[in-house]
N, C-alpha and C. Protein backbone atom coordinates (compact mmCIF):
# COMPACT_ATOMS: atom_id res chain seq x y z
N UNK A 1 172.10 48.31 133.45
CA UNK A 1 171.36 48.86 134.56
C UNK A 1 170.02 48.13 134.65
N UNK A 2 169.54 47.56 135.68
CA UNK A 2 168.69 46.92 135.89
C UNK A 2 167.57 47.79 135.66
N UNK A 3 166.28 47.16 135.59
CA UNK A 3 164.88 48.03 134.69
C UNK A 3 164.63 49.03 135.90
N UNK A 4 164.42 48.62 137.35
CA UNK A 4 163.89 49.52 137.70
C UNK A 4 164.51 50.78 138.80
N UNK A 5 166.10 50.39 138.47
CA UNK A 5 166.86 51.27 139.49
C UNK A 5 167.59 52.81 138.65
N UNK A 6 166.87 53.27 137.38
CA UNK A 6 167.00 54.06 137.11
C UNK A 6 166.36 55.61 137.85
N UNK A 7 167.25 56.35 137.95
CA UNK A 7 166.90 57.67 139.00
C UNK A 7 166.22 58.91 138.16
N UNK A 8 165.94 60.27 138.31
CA UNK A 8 166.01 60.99 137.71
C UNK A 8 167.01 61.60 137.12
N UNK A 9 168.25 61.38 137.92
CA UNK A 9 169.46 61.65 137.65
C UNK A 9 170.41 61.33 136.57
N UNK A 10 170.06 59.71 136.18
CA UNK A 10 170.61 58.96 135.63
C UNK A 10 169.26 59.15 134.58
N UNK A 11 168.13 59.32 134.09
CA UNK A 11 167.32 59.47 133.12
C UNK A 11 167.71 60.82 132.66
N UNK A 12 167.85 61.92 133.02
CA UNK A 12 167.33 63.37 132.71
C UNK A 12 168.84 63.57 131.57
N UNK A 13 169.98 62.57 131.91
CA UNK A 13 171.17 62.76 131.25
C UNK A 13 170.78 61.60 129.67
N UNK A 14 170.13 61.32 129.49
CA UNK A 14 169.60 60.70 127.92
C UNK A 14 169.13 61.50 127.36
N UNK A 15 169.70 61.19 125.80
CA UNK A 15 168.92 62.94 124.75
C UNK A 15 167.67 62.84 124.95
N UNK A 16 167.07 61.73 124.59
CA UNK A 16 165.65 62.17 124.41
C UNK A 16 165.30 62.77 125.54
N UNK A 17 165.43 62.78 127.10
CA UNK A 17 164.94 63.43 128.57
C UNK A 17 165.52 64.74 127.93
N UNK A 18 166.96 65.20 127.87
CA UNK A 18 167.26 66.45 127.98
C UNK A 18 167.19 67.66 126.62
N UNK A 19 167.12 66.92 125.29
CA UNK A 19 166.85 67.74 124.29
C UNK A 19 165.67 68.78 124.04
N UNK A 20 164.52 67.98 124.79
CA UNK A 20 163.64 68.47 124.45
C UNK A 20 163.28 70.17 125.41
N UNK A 21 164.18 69.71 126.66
CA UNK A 21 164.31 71.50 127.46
C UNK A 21 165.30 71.72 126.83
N UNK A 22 166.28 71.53 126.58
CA UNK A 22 167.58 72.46 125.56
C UNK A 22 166.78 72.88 124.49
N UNK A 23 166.25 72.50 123.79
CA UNK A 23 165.20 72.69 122.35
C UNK A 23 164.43 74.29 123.46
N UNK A 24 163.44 73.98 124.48
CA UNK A 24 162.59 74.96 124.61
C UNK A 24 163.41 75.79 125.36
N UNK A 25 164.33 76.20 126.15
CA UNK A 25 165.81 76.72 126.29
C UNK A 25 165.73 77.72 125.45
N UNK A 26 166.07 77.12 123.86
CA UNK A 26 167.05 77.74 123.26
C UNK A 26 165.30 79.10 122.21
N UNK A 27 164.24 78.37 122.16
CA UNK A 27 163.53 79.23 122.15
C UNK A 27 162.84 80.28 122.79
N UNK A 28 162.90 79.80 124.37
CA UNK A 28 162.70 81.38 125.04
C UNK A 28 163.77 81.84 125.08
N UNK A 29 165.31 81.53 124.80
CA UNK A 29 166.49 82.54 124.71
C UNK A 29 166.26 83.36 123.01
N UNK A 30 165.72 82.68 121.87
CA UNK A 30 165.43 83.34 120.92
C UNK A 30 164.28 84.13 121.01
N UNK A 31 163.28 84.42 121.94
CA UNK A 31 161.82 85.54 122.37
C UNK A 31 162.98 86.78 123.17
N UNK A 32 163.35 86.50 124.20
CA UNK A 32 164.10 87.06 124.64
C UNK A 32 165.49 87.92 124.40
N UNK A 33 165.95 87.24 123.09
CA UNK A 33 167.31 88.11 122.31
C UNK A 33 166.49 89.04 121.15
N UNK A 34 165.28 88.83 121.09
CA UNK A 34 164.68 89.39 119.83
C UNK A 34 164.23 90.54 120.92
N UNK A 35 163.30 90.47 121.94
CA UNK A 35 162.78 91.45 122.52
C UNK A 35 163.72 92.42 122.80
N UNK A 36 165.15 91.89 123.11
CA UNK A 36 166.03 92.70 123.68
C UNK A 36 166.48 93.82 123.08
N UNK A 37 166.59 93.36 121.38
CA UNK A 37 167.46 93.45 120.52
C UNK A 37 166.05 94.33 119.62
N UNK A 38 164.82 94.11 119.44
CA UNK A 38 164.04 95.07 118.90
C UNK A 38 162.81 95.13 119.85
N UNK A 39 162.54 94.94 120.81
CA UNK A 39 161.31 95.00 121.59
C UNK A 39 159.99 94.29 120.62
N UNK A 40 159.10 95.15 121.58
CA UNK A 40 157.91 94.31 121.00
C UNK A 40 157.30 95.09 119.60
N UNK A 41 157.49 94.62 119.00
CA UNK A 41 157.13 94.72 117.43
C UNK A 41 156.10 94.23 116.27
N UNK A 42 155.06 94.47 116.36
CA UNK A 42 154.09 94.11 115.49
C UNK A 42 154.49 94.44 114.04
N UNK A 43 154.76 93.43 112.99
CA UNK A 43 154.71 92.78 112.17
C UNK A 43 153.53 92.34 111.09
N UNK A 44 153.43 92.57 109.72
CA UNK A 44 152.36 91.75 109.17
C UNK A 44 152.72 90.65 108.47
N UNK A 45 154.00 90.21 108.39
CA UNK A 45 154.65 88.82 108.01
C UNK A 45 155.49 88.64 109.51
N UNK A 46 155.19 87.36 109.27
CA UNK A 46 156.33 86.66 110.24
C UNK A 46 157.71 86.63 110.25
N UNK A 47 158.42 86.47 111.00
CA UNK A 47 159.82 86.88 110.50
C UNK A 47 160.37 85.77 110.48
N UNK A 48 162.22 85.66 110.79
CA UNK A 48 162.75 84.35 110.55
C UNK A 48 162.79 83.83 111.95
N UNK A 49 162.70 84.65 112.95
CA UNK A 49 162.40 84.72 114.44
C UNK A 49 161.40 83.96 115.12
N UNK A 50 160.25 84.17 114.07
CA UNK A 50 159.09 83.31 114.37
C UNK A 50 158.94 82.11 114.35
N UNK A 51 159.80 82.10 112.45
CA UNK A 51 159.58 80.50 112.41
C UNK A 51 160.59 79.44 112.65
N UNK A 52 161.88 79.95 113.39
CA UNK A 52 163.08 79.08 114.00
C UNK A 52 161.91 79.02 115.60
N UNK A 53 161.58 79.48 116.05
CA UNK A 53 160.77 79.39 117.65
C UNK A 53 159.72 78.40 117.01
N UNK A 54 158.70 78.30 116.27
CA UNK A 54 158.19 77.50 115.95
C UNK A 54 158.59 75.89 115.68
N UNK A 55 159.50 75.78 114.53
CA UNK A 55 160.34 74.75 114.12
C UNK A 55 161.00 74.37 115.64
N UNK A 56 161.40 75.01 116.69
CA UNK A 56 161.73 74.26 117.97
C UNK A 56 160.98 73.72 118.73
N UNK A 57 159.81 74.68 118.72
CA UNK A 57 158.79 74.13 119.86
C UNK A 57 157.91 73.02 118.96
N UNK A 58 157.42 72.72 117.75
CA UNK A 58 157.26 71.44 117.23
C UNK A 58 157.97 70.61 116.83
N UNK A 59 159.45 70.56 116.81
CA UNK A 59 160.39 69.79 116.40
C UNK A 59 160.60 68.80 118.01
N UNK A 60 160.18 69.46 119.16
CA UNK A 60 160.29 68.36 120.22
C UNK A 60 159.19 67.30 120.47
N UNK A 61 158.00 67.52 119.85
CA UNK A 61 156.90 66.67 120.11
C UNK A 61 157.29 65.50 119.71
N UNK A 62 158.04 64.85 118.82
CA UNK A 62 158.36 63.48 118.33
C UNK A 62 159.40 63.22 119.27
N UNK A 63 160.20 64.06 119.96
CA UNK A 63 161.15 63.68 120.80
C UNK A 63 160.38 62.99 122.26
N UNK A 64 159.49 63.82 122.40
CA UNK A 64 159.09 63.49 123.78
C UNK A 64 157.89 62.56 123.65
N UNK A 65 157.45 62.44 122.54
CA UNK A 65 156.80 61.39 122.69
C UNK A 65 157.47 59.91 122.30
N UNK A 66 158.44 60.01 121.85
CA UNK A 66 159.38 58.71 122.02
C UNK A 66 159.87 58.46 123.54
N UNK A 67 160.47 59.71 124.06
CA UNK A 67 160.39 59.22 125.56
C UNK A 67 159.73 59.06 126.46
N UNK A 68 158.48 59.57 125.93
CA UNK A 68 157.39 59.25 127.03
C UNK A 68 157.16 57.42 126.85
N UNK A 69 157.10 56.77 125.23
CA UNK A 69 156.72 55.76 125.09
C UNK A 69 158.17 54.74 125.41
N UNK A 70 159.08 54.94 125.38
CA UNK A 70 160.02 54.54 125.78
C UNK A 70 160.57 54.14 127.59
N UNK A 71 159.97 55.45 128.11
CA UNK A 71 160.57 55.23 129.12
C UNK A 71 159.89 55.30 130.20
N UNK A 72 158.62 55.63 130.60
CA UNK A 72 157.46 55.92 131.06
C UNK A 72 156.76 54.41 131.55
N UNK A 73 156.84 53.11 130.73
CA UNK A 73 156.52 51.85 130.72
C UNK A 73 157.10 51.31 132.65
N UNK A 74 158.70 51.71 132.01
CA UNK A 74 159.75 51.21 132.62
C UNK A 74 160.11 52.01 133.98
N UNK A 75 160.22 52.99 134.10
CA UNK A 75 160.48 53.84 134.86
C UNK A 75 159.56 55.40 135.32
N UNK A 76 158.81 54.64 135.69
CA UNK A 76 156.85 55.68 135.84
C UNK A 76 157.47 57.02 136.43
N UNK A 77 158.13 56.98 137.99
CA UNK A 77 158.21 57.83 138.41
C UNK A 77 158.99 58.87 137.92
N UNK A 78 160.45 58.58 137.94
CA UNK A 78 161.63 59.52 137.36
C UNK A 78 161.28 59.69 136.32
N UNK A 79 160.49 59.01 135.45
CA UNK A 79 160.37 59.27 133.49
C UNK A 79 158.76 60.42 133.82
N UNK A 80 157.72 60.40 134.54
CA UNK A 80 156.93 61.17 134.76
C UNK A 80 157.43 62.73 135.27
N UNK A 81 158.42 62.44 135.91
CA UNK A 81 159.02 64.13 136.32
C UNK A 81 159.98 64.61 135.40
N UNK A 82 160.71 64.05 134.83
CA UNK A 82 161.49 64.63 133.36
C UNK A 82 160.19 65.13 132.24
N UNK A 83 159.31 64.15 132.10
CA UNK A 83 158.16 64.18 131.03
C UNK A 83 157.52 65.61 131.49
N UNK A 84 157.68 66.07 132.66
CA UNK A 84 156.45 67.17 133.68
C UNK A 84 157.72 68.53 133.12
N UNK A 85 159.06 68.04 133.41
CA UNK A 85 160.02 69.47 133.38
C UNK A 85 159.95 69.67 131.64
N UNK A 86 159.77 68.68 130.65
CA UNK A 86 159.63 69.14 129.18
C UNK A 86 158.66 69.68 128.85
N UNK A 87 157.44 69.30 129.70
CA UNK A 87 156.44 69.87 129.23
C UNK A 87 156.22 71.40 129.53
N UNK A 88 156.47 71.57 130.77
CA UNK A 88 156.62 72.87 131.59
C UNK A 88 157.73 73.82 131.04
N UNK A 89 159.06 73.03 130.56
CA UNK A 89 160.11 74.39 130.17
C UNK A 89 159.21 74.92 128.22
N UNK A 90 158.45 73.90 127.49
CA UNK A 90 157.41 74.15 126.36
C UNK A 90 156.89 74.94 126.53
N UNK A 91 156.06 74.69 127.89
CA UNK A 91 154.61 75.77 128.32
C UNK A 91 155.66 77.35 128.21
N UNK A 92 156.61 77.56 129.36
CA UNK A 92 157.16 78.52 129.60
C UNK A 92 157.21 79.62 127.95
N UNK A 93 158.20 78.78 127.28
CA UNK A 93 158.27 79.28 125.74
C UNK A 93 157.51 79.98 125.44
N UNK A 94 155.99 79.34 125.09
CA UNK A 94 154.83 79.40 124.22
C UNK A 94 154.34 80.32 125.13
N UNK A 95 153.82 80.44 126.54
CA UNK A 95 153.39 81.12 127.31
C UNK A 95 153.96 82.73 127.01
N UNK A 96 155.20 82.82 127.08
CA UNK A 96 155.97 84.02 126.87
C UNK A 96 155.74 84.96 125.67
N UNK A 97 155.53 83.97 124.27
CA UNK A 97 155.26 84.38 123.10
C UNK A 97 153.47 84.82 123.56
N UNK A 98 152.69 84.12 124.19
CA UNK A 98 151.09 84.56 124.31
C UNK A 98 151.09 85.77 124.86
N UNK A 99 151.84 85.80 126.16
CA UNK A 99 151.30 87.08 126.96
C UNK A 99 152.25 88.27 126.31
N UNK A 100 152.87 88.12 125.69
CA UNK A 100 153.65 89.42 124.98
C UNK A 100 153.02 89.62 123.81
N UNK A 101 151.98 88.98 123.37
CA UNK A 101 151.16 88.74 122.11
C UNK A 101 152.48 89.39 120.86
N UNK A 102 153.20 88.82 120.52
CA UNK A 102 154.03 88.50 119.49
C UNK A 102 153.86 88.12 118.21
């Protein structure tokens, strides 16, 4: 594929574009099965809940910053709006855990 006829379409389907929202995915589905399943619950240890949501939402930063440096060079536009939906489905996560103060 030539350097600059890559789409969003054809980027967003490479792990590094799509792991990193499956990764923050699968942690607001773990805020959300916990709330469901015990509501909101104050705690004075963390649970195992906490630190699998944690371990996801920092386990993508090396992901996305390989694709930012990877693919961002080459393909500004489509690699800037995948880079915007990882960052944003992150925010969502972390956001969810703030305002429910968890």
């Amino acid at each position: 594929m030539a350097s600059g006829s890559m789409t969003f379409r054809t980027l967003i389907r490479q792990p590094s574009a799509f792991l990193p929202i499956a990764m923050s995915a699968a942690a607001l589905a773990l805020v959300v099965g916990f709330l469901a399943r015990y509501g909101i619950v104050r705690q004075a240890d963390e649970g195992a809940a906490a630190r699998v949501f944690q371990l996801l939402i920092v386990a993508q930063l090396p992901i996305i910053a390989f694709f930012a440096a990877r693919r961002l060079p080459a393909h500004t536009r489509p690699a800037a709006l995948v880079l915007a939906l990882q960052i944003g489905a992150a925010m969502l996560a972390v956001l969810t855990v703030l305002l429910l103060e968890m």
